[in-house]
N, C-alpha and C. Protein backbone atom coordinates (compact mmCIF):
# COMPACT_ATOMS: atom_id res chain seq x y z
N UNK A 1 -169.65 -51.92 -204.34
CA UNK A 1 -171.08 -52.11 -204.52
C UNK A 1 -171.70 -50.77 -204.92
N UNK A 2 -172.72 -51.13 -206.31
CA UNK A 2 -173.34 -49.36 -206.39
C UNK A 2 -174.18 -49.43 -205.63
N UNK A 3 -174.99 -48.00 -205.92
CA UNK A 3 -175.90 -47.25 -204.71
C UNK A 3 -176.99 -48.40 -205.10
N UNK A 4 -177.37 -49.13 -205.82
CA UNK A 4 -178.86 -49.51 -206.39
C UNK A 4 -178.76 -51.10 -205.35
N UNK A 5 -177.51 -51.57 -205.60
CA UNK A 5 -177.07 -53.40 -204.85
C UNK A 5 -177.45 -52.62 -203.29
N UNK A 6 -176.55 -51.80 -202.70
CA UNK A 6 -176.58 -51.05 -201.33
C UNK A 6 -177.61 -50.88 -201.13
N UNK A 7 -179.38 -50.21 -201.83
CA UNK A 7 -180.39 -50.51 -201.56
C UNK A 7 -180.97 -51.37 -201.21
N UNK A 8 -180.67 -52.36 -202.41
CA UNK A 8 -181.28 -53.84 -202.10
C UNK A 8 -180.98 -54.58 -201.18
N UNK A 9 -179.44 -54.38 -200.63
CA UNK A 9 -179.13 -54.84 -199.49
C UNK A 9 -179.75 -54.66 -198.03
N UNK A 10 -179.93 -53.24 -198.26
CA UNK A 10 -180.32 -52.95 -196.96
C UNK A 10 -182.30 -52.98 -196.87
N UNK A 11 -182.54 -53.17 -198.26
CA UNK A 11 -184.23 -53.28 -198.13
C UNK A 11 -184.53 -54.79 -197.58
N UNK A 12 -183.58 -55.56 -198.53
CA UNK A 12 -183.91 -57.03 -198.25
C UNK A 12 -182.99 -57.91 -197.80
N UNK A 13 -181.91 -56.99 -196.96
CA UNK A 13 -180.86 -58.02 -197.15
C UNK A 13 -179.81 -58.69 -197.17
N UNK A 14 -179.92 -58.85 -198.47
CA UNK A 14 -179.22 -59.00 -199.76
C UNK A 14 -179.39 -58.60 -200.78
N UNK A 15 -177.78 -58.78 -201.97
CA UNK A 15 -178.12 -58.17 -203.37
C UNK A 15 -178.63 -59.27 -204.02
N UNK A 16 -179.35 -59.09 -205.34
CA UNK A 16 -179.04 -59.94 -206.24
C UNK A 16 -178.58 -61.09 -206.63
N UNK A 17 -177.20 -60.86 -206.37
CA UNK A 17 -175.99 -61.36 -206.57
C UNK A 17 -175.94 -62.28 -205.27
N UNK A 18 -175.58 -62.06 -203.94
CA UNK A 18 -175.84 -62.75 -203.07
C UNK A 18 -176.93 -63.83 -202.85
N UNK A 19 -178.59 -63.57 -203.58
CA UNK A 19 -179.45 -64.52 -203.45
C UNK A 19 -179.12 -65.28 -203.91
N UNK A 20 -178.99 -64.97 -205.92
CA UNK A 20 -178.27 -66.26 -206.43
C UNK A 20 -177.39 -67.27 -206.18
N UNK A 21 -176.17 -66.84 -205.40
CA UNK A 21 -175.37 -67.45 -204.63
C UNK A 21 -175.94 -68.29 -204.01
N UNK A 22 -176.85 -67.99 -203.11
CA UNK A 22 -177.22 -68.83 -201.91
C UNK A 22 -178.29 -70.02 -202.64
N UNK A 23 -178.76 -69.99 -203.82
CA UNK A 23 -179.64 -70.98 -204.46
C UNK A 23 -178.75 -71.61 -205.13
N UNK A 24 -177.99 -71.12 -205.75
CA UNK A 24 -176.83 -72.50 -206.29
C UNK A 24 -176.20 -72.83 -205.54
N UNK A 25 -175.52 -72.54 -204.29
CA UNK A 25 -175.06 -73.23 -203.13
C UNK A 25 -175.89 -74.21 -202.51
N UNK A 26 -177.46 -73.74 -202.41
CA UNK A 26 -178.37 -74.48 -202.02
C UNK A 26 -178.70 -75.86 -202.28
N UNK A 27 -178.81 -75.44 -203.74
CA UNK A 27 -179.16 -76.27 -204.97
C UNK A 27 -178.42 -76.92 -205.90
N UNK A 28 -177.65 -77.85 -205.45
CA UNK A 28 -176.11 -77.77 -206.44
C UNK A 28 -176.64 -78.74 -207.23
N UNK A 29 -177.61 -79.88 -207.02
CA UNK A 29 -178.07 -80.79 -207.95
C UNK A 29 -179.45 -80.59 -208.85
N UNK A 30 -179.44 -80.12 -209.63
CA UNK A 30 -181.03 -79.91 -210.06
C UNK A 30 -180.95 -80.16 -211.88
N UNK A 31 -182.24 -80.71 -212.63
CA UNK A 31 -182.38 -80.96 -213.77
C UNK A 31 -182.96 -79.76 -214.88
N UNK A 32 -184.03 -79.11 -214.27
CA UNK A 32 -184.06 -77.77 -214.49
C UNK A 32 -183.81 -76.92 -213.54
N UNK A 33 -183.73 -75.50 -214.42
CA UNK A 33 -184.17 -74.27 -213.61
C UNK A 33 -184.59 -72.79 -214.73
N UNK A 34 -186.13 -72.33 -214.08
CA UNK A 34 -186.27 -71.03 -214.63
C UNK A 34 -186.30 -69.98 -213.57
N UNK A 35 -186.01 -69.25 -214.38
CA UNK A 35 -185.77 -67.50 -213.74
C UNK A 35 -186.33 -66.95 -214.09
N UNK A 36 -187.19 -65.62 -213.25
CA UNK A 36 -188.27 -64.63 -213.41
C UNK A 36 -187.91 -63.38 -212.82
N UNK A 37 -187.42 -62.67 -213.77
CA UNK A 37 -186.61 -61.24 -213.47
C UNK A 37 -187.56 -60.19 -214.08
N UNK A 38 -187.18 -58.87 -212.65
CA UNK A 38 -188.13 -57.59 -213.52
C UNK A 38 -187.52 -56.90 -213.78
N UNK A 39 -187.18 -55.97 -214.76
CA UNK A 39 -186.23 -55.16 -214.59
C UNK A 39 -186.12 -53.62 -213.79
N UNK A 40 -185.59 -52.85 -213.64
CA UNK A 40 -185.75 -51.60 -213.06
C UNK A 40 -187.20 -50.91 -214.20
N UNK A 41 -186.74 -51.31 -215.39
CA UNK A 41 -187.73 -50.08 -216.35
C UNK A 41 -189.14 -51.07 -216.12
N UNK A 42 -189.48 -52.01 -215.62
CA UNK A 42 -190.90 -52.67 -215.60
C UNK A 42 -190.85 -54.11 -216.51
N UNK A 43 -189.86 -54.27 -217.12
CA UNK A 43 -189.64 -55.22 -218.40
C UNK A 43 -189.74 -56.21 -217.82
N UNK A 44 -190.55 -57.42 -217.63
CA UNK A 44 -190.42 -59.00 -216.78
C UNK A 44 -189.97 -59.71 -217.87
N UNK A 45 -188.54 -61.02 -217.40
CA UNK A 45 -187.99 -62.01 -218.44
C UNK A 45 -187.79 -62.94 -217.85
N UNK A 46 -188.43 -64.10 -218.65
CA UNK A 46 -187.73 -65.67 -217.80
C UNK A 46 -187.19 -66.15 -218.59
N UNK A 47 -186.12 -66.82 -218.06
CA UNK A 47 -185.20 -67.60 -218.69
C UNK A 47 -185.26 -69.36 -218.45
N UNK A 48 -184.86 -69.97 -218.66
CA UNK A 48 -185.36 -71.47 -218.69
C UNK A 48 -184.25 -72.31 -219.44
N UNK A 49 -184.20 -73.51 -218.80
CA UNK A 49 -182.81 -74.42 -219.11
C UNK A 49 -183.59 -75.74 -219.94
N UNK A 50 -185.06 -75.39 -219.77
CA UNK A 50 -185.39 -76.91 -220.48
C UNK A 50 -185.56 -76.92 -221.87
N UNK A 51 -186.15 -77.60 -222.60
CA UNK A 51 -187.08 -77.07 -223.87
C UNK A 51 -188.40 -77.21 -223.92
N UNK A 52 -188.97 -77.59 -223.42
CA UNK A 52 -190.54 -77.69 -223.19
C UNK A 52 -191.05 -76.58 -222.63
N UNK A 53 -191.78 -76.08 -222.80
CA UNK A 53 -192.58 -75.36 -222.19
C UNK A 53 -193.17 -75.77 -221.42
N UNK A 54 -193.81 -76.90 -221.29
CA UNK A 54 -194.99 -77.47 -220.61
C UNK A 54 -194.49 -77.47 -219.21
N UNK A 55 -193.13 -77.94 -218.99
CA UNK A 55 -192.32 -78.38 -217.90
C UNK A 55 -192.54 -77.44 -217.18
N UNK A 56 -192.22 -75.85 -218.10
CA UNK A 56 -192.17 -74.49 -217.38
C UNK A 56 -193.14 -74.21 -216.74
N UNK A 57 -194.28 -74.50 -217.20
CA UNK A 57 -195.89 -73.85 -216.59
C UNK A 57 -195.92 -74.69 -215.58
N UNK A 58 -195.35 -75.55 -215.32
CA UNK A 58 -195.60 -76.67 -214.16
C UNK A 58 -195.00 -76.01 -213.07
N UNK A 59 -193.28 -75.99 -213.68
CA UNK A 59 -192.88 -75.23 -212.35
C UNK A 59 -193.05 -73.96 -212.05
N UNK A 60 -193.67 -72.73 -212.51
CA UNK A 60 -193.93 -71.52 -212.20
C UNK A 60 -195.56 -71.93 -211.73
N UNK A 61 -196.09 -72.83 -211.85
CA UNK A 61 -197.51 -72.91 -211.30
C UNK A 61 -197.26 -73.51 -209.49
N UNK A 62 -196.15 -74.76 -209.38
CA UNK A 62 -195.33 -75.30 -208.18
C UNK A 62 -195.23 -74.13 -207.27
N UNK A 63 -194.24 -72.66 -208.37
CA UNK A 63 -193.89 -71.83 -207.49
C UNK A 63 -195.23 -70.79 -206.93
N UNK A 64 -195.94 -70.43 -207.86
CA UNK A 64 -197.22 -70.09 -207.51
C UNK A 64 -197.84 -70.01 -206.42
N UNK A 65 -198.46 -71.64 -205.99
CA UNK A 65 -198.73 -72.43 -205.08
C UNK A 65 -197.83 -71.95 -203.91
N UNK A 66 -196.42 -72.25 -203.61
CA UNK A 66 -196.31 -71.98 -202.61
C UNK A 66 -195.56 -70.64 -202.09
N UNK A 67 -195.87 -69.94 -203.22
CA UNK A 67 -195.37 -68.32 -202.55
C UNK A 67 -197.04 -68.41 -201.67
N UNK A 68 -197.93 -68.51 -202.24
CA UNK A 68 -199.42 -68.03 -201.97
C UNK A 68 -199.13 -69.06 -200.56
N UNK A 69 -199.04 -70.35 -200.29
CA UNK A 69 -198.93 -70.37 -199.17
C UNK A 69 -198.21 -69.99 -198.24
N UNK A 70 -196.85 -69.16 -198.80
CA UNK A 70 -196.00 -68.66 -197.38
C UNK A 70 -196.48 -67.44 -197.31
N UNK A 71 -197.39 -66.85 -197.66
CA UNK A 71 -198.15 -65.75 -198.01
C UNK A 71 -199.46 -65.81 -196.49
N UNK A 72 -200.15 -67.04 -196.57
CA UNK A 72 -201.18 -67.29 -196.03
C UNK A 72 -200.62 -67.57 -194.21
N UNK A 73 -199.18 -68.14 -194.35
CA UNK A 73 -198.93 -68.22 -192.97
C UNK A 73 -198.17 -67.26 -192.66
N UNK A 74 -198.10 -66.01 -193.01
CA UNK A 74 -197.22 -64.87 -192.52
C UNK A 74 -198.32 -64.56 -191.36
């Protein structure tokens, strides 16, 4: 493991690599899925399995919603 995963580990954890794990283990049946990555230099990229867009704004608006509520019951 480099020094940067060993950070992340110990800030949150887990690496990376380990979260993902645990959402496709989680999640083994699903029709979509997008991803919202930042990079170290500031660069944000999502990636997306559907073709619509529309689908996308739905589910990043879904996710939205309830970060803001696990937000509100911390």
């Amino acid at each position: 493991m480099d020094f940067q995963q060993d950070k992340r580990k110990k800030g949150r954890g887990q690496t990376n690599e380990e979260f993902l794990n645990t959402v496709f283990k989680e999640a083994k049946d699903f029709e979509e899925i997008t991803i919202t990555i930042k990079q170290p230099n500031g660069v944000i990229e999502t990636w997306f399995s559907q073709d619509g867009s529309l689908s996308i704004v739905g589910m990043l608006e879904v996710a939205k919603h309830q970060i803001i509520n696990d937000m509100e019951v911390e």
